[in-house]
N, C-alpha and C. Protein backbone atom coordinates (compact mmCIF):
# COMPACT_ATOMS: atom_id res chain seq x y z
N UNK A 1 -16.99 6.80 3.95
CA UNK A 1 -16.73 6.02 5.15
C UNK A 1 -17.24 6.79 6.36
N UNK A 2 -17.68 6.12 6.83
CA UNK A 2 -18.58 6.88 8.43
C UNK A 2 -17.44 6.75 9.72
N UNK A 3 -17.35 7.91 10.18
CA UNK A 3 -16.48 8.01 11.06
C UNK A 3 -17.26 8.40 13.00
N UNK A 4 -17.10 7.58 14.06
CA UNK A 4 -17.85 7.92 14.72
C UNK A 4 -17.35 9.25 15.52
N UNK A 5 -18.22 9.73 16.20
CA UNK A 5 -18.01 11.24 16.48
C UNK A 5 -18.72 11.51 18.14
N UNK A 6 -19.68 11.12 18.46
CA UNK A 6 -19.59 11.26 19.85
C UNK A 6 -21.12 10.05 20.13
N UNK A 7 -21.01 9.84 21.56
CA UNK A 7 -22.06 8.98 22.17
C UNK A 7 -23.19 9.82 22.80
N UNK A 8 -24.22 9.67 23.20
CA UNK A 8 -25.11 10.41 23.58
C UNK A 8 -25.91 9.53 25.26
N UNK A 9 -25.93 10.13 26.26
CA UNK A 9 -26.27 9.72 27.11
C UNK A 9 -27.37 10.60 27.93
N UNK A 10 -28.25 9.92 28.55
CA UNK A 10 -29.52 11.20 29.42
C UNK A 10 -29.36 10.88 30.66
N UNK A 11 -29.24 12.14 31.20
CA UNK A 11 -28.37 12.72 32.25
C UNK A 11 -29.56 13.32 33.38
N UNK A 12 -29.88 12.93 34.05
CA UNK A 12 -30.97 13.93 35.06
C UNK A 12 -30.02 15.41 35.65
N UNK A 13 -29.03 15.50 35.79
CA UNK A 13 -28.21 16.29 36.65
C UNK A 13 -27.15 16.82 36.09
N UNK A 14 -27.63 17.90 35.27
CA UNK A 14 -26.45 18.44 34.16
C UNK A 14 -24.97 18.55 35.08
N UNK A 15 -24.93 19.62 36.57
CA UNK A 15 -23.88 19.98 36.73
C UNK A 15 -23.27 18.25 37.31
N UNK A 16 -23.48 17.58 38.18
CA UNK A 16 -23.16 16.41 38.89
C UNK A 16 -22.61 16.05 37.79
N UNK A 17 -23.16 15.66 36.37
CA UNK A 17 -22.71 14.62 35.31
C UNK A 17 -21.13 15.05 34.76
N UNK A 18 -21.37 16.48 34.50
CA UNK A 18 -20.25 17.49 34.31
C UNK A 18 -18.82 17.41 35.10
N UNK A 19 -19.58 17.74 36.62
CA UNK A 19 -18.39 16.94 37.06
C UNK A 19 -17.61 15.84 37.22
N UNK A 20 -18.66 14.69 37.25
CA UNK A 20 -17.83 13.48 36.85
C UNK A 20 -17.21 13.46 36.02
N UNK A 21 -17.31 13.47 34.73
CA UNK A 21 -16.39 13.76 33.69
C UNK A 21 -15.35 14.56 33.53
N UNK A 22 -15.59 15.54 33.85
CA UNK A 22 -14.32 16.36 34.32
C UNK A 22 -13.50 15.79 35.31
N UNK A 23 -13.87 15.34 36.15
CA UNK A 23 -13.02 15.25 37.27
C UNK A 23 -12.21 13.24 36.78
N UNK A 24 -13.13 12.55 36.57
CA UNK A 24 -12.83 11.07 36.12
C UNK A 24 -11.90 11.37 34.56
N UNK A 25 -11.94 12.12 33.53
CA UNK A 25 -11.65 12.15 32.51
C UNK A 25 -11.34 13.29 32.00
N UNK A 26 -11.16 14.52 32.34
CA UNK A 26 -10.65 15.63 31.88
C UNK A 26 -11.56 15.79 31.06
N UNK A 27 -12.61 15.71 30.68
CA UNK A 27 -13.26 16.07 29.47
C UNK A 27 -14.48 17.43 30.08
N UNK A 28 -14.13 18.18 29.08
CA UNK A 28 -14.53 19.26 29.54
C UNK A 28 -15.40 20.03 28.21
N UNK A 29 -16.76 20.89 28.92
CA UNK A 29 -17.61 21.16 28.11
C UNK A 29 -17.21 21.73 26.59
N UNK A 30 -17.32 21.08 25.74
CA UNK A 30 -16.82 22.03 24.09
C UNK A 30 -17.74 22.59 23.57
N UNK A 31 -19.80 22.52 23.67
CA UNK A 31 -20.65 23.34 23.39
C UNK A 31 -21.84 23.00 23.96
N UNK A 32 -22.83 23.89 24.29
CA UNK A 32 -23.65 23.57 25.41
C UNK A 32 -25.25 24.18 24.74
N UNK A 33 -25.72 23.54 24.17
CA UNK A 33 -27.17 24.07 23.55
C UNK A 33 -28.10 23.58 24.30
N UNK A 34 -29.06 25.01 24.33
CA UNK A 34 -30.46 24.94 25.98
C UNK A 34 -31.05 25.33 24.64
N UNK A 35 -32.58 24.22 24.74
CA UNK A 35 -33.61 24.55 24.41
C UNK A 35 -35.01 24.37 25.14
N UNK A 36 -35.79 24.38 24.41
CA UNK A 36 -37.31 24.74 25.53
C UNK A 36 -37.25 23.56 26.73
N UNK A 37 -37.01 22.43 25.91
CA UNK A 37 -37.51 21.22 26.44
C UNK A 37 -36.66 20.26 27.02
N UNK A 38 -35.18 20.86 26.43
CA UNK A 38 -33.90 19.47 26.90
C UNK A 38 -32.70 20.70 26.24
N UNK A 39 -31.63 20.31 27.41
CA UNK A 39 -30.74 20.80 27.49
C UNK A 39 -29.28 19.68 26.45
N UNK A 40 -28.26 19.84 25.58
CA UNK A 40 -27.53 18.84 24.99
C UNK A 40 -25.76 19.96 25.57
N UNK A 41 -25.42 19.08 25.89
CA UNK A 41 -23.89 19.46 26.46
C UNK A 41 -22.89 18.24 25.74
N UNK A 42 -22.30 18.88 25.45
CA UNK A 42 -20.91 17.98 24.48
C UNK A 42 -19.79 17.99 25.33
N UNK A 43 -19.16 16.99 25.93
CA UNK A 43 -17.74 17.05 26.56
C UNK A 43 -16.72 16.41 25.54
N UNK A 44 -15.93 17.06 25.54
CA UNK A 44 -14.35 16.40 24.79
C UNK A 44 -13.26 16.80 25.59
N UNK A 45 -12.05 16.51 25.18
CA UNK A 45 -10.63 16.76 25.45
C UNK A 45 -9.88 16.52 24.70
N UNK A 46 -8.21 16.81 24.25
CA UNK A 46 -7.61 17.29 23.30
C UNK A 46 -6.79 16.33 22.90
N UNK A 47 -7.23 14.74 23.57
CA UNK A 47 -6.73 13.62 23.17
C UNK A 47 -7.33 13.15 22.34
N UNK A 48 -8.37 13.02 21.98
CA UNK A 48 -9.67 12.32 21.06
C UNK A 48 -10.23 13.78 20.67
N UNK A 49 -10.77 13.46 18.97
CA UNK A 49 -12.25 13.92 18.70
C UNK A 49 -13.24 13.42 18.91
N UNK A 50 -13.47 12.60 19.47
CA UNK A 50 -14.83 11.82 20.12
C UNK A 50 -15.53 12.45 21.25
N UNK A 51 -16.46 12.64 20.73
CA UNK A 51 -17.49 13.64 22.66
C UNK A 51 -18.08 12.46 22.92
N UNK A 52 -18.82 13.00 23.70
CA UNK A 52 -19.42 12.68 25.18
C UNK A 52 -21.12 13.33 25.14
N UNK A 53 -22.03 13.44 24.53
CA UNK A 53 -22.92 13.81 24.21
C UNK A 53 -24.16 13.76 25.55
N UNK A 54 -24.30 14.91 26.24
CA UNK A 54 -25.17 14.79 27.87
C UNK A 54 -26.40 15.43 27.57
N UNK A 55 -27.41 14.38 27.23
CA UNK A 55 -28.92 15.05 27.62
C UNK A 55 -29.50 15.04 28.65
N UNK A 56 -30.54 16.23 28.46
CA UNK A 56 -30.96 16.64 30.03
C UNK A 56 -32.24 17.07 29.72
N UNK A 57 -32.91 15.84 30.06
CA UNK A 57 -34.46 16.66 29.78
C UNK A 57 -35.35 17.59 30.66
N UNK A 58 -35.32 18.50 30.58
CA UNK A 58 -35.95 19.15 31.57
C UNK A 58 -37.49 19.21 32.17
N UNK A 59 -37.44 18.92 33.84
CA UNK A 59 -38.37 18.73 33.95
C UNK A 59 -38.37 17.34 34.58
N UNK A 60 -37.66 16.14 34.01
CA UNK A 60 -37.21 15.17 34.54
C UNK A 60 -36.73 14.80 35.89
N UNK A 61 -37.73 13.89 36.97
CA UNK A 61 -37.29 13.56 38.03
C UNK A 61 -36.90 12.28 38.16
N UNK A 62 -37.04 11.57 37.49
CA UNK A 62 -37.04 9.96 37.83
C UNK A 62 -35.66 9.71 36.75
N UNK A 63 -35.01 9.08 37.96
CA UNK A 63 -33.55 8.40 36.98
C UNK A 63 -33.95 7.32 35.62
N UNK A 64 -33.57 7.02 34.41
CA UNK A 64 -33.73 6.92 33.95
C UNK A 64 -33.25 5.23 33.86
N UNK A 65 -34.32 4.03 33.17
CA UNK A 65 -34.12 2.49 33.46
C UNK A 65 -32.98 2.40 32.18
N UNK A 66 -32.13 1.77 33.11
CA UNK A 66 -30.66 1.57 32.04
C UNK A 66 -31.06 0.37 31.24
N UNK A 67 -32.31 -0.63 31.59
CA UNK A 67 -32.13 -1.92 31.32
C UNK A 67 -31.17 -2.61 31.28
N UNK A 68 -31.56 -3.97 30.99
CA UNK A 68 -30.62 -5.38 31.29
C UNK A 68 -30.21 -5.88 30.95
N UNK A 69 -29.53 -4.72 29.45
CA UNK A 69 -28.79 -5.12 28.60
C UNK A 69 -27.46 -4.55 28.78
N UNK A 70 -26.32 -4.97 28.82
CA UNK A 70 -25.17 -4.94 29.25
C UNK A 70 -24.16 -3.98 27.99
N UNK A 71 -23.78 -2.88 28.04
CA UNK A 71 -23.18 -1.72 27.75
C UNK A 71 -22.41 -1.00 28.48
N UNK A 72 -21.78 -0.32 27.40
CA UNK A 72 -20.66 0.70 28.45
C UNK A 72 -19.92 1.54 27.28
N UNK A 73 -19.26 2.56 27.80
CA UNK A 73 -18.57 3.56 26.73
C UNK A 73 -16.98 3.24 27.73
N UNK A 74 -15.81 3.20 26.84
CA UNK A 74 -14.82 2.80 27.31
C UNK A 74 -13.43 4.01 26.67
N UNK A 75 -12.78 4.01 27.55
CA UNK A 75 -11.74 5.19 27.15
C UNK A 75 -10.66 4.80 27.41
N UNK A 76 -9.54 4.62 27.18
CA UNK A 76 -8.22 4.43 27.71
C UNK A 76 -7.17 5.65 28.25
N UNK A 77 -5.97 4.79 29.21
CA UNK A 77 -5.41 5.16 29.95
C UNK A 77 -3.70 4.70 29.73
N UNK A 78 -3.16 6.01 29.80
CA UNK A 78 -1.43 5.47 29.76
C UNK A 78 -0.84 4.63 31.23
N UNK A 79 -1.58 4.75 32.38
CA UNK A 79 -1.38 3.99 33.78
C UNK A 79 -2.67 4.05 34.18
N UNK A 80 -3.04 2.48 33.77
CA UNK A 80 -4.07 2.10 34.48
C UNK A 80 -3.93 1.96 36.34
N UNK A 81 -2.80 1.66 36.77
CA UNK A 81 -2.89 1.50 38.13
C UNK A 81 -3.07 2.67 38.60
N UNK A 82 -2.41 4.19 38.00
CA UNK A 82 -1.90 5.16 38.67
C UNK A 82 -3.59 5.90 38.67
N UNK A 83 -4.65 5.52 37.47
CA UNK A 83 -5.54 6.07 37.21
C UNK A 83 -6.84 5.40 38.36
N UNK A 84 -6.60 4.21 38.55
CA UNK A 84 -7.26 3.67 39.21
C UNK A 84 -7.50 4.36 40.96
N UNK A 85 -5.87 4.43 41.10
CA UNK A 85 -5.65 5.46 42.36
C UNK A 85 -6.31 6.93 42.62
N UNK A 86 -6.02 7.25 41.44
CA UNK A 86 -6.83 8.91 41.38
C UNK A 86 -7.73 8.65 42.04
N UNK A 87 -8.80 7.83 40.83
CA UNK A 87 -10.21 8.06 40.76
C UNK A 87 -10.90 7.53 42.40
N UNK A 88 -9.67 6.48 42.85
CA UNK A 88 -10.54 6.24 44.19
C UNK A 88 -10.01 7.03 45.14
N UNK A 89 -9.45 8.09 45.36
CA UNK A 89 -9.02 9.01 46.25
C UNK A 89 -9.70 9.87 45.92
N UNK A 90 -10.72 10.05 44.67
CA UNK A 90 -11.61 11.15 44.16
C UNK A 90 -13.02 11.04 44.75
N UNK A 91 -12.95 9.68 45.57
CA UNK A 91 -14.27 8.96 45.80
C UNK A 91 -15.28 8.42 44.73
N UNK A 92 -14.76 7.92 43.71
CA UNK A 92 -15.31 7.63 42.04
C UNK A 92 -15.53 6.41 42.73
N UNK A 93 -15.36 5.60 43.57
CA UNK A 93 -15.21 4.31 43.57
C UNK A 93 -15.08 3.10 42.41
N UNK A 94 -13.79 3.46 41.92
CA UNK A 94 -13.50 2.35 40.71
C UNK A 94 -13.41 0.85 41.02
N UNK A 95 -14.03 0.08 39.97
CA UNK A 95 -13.74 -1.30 40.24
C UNK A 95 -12.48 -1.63 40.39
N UNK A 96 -12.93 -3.18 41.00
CA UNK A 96 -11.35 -3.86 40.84
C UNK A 96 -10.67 -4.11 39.72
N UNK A 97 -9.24 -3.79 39.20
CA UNK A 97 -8.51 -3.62 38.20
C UNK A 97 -8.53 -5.67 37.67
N UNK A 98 -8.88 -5.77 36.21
CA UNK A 98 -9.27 -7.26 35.69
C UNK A 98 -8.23 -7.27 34.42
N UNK A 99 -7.83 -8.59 34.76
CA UNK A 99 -6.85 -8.91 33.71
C UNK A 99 -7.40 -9.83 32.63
N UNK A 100 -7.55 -9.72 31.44
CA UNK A 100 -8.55 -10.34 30.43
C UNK A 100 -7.33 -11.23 29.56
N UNK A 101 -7.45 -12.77 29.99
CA UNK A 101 -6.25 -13.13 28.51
C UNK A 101 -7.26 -14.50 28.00
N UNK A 102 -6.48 -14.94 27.24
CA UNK A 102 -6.87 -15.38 25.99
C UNK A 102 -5.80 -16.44 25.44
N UNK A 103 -5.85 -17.88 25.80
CA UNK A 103 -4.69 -19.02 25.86
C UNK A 103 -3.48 -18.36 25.80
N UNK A 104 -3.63 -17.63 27.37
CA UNK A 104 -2.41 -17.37 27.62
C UNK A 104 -2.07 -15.76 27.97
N UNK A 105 -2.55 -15.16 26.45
CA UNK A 105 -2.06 -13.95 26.31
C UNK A 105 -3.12 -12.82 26.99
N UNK A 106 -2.36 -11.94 27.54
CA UNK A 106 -3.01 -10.80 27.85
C UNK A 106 -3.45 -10.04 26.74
N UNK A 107 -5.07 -9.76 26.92
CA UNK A 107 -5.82 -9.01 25.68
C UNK A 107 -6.19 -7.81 26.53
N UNK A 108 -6.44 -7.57 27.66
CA UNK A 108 -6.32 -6.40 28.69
C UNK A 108 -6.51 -6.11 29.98
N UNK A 109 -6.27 -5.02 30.34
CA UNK A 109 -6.31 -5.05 31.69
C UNK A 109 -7.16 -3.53 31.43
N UNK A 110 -7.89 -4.19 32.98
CA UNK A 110 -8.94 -2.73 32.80
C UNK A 110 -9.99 -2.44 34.34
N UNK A 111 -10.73 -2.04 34.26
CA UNK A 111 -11.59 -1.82 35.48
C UNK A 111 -12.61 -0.99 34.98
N UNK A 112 -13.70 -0.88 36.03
CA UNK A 112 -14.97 -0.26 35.26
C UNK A 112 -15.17 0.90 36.80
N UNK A 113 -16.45 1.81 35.90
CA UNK A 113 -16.08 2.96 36.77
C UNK A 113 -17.72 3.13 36.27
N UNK A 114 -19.08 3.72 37.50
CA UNK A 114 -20.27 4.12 37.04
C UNK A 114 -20.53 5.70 37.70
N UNK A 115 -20.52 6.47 36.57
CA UNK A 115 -21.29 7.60 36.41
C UNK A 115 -22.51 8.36 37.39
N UNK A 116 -22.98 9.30 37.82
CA UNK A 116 -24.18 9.48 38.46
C UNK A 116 -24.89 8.81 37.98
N UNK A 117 -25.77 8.35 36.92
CA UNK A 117 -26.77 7.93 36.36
C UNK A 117 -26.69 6.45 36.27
N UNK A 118 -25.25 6.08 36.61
CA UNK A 118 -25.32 4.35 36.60
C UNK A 118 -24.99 3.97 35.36
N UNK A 119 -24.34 4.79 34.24
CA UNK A 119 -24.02 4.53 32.91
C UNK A 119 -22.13 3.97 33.63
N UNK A 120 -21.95 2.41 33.09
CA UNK A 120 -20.50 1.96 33.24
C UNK A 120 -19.42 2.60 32.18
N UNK A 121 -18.71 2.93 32.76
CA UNK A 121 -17.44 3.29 31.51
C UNK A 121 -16.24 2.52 32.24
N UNK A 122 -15.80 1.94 30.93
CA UNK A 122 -14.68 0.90 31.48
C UNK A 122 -13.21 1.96 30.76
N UNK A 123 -12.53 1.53 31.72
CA UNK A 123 -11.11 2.31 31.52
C UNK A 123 -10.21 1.28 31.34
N UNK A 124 -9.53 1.34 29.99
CA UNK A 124 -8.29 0.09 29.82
C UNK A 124 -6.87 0.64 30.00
N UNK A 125 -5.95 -0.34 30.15
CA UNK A 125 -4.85 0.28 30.32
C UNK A 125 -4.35 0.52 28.49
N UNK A 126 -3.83 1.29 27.98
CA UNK A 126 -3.49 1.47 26.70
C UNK A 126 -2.53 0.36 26.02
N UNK A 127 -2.44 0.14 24.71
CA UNK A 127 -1.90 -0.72 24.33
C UNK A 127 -2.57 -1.84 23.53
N UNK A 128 -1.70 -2.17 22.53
CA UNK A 128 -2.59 -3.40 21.51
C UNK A 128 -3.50 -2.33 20.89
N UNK A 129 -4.89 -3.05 20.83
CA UNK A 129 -5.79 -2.35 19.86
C UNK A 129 -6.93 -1.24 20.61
N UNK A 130 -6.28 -1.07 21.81
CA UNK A 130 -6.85 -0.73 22.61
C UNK A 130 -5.68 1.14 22.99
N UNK A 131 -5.97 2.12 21.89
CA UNK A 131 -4.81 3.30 22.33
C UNK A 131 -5.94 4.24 22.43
């Protein structure tokens, strides 16, 4: 059975990216391999085994075309309101908090949040199938 293990994203701005993550998500560097041509930085934290996989090609000036296909890496939260607050007193500028239901029922509540590079990560409030 295949178990997933981390996402991989390209990053123009190793330290900037670093800090977002750290600062939006506590996730903090777990191993950092420099080679000739591209730099690979792994972020985790001690809630998940799932990283955060940051390439950095070196040499690279031009931000990179996300295209117009609609994606995102998503993480959850024990207080979505209280998290929402952080991040915009952090100057993260988080979206507006969205309530998602479904004849009737609430399937989630959440808000989206973009990265230096313009990569979306949506933050849910925890709960259901969503921990």
């Amino acid at each position: 059975m295949a178990k997933a293990i981390h996402t991989m994203i390209r990053v123009l701005d190793e330290a900037r990216s670093i800090d977002f993550y750290t600062r939006a998500f506590g996730l903090e560097v777990a191993q950092r391999l420099d080679f000739e041509t591209f730099t690979l930085v792994y972020l985790s934290n001690a809630d998940a085994p799932f990283e955060v996989e940051l390439t950095v090609n070196k040499g690279r000036a031009e931000p990179y075309a996300l295209g117009d296909g609609y994606g995102h890496l998503a993480v959850s939260v024990a207080d979505l309101d209280s998290e929402h607050d952080r991040l915009g007193a952090l100057g993260l500028n988080p979206k507006k908090i969205v309530e998602f239901s479904r004849d009737g029922s609430l399937i989630a509540r959440f808000f989206f949040i973009e990265d230096p590079d313009g990569y979306k990560v949506e933050v849910l409030q925890r709960g259901g199938r969503f921990q």
